[in-house]
Protein backbone atom coordinates (compact mmCIF):
# COMPACT_ATOMS: atom_id res chain seq x y z
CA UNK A 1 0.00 0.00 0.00
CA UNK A 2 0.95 3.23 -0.48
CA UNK A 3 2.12 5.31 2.65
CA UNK A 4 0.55 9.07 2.72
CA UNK A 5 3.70 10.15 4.93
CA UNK A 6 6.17 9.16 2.12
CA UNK A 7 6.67 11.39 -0.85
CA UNK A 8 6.52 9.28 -4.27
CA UNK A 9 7.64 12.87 -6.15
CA UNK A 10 9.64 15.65 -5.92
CA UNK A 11 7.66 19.04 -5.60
CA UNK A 12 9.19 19.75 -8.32
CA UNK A 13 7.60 17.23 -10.40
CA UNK A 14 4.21 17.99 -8.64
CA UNK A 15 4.25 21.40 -9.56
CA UNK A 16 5.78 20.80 -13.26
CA UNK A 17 3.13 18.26 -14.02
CA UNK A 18 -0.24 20.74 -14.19
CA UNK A 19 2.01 23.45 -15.47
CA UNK A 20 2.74 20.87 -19.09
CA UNK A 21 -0.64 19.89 -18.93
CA UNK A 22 -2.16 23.27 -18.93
CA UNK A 23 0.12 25.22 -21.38
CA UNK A 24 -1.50 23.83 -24.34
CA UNK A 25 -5.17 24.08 -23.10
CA UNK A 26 -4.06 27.78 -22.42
CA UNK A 27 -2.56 28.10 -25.75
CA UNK A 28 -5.75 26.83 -27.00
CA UNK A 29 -8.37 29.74 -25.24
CA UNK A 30 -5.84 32.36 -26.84
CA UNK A 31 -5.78 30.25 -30.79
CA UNK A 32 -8.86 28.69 -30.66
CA UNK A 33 -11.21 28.99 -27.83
CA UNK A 34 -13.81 26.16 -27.21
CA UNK A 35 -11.59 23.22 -28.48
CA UNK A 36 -13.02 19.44 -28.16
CA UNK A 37 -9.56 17.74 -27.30
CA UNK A 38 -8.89 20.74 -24.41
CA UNK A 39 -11.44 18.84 -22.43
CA UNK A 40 -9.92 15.98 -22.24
CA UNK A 41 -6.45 17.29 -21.20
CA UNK A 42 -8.13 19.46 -18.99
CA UNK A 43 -9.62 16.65 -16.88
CA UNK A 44 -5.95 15.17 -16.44
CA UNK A 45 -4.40 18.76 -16.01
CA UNK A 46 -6.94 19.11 -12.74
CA UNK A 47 -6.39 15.26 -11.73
CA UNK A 48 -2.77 16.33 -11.81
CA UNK A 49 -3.75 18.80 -8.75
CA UNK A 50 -4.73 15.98 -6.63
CA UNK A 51 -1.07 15.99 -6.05
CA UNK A 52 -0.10 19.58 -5.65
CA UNK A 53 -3.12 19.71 -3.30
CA UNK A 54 -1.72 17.19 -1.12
CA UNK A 55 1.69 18.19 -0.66
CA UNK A 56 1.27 22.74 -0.17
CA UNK A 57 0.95 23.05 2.99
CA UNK A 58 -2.34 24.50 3.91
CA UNK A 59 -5.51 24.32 6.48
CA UNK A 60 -7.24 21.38 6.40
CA UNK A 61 -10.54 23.82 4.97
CA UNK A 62 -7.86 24.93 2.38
CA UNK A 63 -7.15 21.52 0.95
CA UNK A 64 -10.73 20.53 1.36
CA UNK A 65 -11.59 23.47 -1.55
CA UNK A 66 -8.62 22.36 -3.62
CA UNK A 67 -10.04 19.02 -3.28
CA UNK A 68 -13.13 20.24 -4.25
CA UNK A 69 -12.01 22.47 -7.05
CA UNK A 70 -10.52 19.52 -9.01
CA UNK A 71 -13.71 17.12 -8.53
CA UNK A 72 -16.09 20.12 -9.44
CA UNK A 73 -13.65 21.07 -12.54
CA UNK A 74 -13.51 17.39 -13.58
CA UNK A 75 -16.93 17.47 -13.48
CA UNK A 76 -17.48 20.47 -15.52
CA UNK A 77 -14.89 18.71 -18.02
CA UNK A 78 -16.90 15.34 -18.39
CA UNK A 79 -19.99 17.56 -18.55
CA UNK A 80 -18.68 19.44 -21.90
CA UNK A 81 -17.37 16.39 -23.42
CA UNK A 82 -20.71 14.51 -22.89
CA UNK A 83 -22.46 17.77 -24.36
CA UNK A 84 -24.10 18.71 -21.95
CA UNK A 85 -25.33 22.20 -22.14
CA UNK A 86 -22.46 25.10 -22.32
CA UNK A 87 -24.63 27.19 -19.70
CA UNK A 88 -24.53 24.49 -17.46
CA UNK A 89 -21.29 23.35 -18.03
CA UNK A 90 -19.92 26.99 -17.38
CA UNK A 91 -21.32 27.58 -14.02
CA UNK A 92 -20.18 24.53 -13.06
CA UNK A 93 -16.78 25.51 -13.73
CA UNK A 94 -17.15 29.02 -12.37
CA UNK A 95 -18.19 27.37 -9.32
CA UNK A 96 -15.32 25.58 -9.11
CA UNK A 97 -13.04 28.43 -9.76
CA UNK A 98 -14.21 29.76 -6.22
CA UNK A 99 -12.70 26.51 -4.83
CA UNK A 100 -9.45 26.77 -6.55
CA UNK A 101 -8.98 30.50 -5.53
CA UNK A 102 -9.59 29.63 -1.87
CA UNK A 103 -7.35 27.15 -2.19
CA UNK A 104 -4.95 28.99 -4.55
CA UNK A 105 -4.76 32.25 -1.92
CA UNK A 106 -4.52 29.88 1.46
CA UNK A 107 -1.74 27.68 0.42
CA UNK A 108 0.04 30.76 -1.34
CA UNK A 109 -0.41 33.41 2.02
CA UNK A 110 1.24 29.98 3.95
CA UNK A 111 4.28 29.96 1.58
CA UNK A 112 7.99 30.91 2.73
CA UNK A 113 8.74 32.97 -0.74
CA UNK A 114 7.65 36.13 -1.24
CA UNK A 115 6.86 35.42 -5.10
CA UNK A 116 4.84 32.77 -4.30
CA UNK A 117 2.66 34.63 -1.95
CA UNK A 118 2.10 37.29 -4.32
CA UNK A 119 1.40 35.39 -7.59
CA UNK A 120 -0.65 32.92 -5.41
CA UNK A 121 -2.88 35.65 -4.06
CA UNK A 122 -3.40 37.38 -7.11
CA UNK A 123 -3.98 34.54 -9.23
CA UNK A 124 -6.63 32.86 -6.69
CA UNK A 125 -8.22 36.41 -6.24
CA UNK A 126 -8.34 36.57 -9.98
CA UNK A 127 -9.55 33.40 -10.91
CA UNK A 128 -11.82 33.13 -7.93
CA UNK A 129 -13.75 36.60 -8.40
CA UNK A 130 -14.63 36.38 -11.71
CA UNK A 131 -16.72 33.64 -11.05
CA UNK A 132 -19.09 36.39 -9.37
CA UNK A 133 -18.79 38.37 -12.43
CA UNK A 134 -18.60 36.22 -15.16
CA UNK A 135 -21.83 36.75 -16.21
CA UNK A 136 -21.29 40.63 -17.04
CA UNK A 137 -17.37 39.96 -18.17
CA UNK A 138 -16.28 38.09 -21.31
CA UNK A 139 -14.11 34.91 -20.79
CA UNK A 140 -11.75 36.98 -22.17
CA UNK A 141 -11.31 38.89 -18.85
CA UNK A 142 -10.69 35.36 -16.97
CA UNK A 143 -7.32 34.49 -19.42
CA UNK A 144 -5.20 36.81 -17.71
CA UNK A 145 -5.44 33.64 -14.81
CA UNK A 146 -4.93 31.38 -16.49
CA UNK A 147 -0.94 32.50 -17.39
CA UNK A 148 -1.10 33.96 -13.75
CA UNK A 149 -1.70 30.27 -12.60
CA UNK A 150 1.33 28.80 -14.89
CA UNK A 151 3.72 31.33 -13.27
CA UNK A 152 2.66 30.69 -9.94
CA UNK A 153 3.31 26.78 -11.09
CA UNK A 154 6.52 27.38 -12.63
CA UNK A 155 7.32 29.46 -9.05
CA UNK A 156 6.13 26.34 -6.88
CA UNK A 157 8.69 24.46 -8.86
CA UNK A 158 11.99 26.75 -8.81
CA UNK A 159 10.96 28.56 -5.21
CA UNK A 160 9.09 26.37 -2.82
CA UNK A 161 10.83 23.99 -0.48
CA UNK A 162 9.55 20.23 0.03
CA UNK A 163 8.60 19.49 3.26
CA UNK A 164 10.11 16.84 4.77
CA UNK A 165 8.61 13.55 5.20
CA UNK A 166 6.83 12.56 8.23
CA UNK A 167 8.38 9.78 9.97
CA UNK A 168 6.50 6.88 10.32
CA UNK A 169 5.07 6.09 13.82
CA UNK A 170 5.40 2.57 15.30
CA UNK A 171 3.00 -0.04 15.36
CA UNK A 172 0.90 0.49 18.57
CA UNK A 173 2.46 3.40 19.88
CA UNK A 174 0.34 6.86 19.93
CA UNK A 175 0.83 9.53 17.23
CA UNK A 176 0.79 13.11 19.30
């Protein structure tokens, strides 16, 4: 089984992972917006933050929205590739987009580097507020986060530190 306490990846490689799989999907909004095949590497860009989500450290309430932000945005994903209605699809996502700025802003505001705070808030203010306005605003107002969110990626990968592993408690003794 696996262990939670044991890192299988570098931060690094956490970090990197979303940052590949986004890049082309953001490429995409910029070349041609509304793309089938971005759903599909959307749904394993936000699997990829399963990962990331685990490993910033954060308030438990923290993770629990960037848990939620990748099942809601997964959802949204499978929703638009089963053609379901865009309407419905898009609130879904925009609901989701709360989640990941909540979690976006509490993980950054925890973070030892300055840079990361700073991108991190702004990018999880960003993404997270237009979701109250994206009704009166264009999408194109919401692409400005989505490079904001591969800097603050590419950040987590050069700046932040690993944490160290927990050590593994012995069989029937009491964790404090």
């Amino acid at each position: 089984m696996l262990d939670p306490r044991r890192h299988y990846a570098s931060l690094r490689f956490v970090a990197l992972l979303p940052l590949v799989l986004f890049f082309p999907i953001m490429v995409s909004f910029f070349i041609s917006p509304g793309v089938a095949w971005g759903e599909y590497v959307g749904v394993f860009f936000h699997l990829s933050i399963l990962f990331l989500v685990s490993r910033l450290e954060a308030a438990s309430w923290a993770r629990a929205a960037g848990y939620g932000w990748v099942v809601t945005d997964v959802l949204a994903g499978i929703l638009v590739i089963n053609e379901v209605d865009d309407d419905t699809a898009w609130a879904v996502r925009l609901g989701a987009h709360v989640l990941a700025g909540v979690w976006i802003v509490a993980s950054s505001l925890v973070s030892r580097s300055w840079p990361v705070r700073a991108v991190g808030v702004l990018t999880g203010v960003w993404l997270g507020g237009y979701s109250f306005v994206g009704n009166v605003l264009g999408e194109e107002f919401l692409r400005p986060a989505s490079i904001m969110i591969l800097v603050w990626f590419a950040l987590l990968a050069i700046l932040h530190r690993d944490q160290p592993e927990r050590p593994a408690v012995p069989a029937g003794t009491a964790s404090a």
